[in-house]
C-alpha atoms as a PDB file:
ATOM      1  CA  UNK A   1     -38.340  68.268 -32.251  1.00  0.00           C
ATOM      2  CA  UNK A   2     -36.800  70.382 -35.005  1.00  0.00           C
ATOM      3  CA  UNK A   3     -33.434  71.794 -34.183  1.00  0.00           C
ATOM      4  CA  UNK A   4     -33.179  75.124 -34.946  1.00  0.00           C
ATOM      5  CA  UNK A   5     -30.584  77.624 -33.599  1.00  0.00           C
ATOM      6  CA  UNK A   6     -27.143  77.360 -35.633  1.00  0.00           C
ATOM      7  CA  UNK A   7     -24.413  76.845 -32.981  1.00  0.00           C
ATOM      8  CA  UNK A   8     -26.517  79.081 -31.230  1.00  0.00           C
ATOM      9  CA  UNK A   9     -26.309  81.832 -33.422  1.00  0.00           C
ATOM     10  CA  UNK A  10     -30.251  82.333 -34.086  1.00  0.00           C
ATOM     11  CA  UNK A  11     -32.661  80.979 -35.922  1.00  0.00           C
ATOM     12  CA  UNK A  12     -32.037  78.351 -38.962  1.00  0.00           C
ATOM     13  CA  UNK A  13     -30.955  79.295 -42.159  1.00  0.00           C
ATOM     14  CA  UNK A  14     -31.505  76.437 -44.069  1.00  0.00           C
ATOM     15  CA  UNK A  15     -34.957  75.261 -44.020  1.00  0.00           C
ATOM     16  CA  UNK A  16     -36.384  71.809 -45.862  1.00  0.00           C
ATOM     17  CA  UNK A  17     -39.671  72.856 -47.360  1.00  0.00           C
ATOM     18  CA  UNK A  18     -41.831  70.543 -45.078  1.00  0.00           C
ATOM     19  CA  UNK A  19     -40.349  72.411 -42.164  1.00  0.00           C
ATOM     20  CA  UNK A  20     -40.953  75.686 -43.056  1.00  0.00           C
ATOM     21  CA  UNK A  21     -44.585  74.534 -43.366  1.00  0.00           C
ATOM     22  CA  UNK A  22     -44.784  73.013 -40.225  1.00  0.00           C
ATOM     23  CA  UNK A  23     -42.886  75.238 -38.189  1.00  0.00           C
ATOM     24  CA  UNK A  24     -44.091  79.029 -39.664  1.00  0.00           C
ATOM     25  CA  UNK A  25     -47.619  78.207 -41.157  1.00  0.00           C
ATOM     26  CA  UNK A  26     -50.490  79.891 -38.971  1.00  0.00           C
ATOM     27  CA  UNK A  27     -52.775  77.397 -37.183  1.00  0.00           C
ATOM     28  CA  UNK A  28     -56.325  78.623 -36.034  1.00  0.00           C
ATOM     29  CA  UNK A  29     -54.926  79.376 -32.347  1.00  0.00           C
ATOM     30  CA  UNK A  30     -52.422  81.777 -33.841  1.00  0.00           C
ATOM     31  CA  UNK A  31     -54.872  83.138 -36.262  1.00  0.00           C
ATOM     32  CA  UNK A  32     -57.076  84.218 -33.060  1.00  0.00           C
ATOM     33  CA  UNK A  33     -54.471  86.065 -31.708  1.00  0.00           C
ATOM     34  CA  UNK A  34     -53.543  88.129 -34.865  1.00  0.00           C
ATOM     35  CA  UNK A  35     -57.171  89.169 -35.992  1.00  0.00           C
ATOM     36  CA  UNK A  36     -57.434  92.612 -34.110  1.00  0.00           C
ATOM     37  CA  UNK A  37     -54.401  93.055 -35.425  1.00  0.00           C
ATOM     38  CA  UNK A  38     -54.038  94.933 -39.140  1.00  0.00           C
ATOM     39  CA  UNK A  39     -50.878  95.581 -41.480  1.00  0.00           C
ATOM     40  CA  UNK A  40     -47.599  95.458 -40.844  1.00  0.00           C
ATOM     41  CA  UNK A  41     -48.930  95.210 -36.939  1.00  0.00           C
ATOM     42  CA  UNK A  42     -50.242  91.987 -37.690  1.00  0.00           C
ATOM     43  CA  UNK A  43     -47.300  90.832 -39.803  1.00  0.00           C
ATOM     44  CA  UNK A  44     -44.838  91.536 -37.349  1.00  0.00           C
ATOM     45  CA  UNK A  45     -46.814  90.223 -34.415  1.00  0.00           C
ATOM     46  CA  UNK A  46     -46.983  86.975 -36.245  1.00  0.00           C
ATOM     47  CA  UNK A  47     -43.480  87.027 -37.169  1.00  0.00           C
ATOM     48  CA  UNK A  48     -42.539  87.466 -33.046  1.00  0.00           C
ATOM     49  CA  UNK A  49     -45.153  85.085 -32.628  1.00  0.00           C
ATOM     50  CA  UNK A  50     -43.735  82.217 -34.491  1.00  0.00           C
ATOM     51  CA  UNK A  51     -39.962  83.501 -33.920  1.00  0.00           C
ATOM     52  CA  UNK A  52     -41.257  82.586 -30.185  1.00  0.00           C
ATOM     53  CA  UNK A  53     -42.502  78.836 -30.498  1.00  0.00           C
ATOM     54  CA  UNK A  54     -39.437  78.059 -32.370  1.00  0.00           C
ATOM     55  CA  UNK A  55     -36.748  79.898 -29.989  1.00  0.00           C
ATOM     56  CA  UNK A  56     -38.333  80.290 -26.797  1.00  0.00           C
ATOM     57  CA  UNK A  57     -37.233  83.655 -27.218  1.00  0.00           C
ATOM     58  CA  UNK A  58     -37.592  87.161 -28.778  1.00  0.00           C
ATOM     59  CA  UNK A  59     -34.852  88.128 -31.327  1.00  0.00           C
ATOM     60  CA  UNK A  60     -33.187  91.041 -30.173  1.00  0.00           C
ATOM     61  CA  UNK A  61     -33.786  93.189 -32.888  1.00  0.00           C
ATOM     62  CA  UNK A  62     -35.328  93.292 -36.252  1.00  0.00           C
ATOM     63  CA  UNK A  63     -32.119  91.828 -38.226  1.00  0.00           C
ATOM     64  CA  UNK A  64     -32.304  88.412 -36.125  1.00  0.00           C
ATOM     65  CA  UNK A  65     -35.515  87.303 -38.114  1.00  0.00           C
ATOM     66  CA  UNK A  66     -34.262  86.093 -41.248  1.00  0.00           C
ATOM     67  CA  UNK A  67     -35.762  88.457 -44.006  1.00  0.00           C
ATOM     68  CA  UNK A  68     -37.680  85.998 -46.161  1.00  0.00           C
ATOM     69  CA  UNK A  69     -39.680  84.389 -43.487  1.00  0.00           C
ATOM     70  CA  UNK A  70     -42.084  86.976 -43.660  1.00  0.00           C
ATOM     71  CA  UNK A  71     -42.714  86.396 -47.267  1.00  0.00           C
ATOM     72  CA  UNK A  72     -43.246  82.492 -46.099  1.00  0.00           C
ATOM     73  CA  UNK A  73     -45.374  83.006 -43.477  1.00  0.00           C
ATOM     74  CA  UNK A  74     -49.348  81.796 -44.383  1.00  0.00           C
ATOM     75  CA  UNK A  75     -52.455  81.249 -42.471  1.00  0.00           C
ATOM     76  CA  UNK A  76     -53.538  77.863 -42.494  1.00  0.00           C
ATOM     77  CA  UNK A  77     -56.276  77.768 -45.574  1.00  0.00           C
ATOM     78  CA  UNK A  78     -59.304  75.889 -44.446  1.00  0.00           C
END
């Protein structure tokens, strides 16, 4: 399993590429769950969504996802 929380501070800062791939990329499942979704709606769900598998929590506001994950996160390409 990937560690992930820094001295339990909230999610990772420092990512190795093959990680961030792994752990924010958008499998099919997660895709299903985000198509009735549109804009930032779908964005953010996705960003809570993924925040979630790797935390097994919500952040507690806005500020605790780090700002460039949402310019990572992809849907897997077929």
């Amino acid at each position: 399993m990937i560690s992930v929380g820094v001295e339990g501070y909230g999610v990772r800062q420092d990512w190795e590429p093959e990680d961030l791939i792994e752990v924010w990329t958008l499998l099919e499942d997660d895709m299903k769950r985000v198509r009735n979704k549109s804009g930032a709606t779908r964005l953010g769900f996705s960003l809570l969504l993924k925040f979630f598998e790797v935390e097994a929590r919500f952040p507690g506001s806005a500020s605790g996802v780090p700002a460039d994950h949402a310019g990572r996160l992809r849907p897997l390409q077929p």
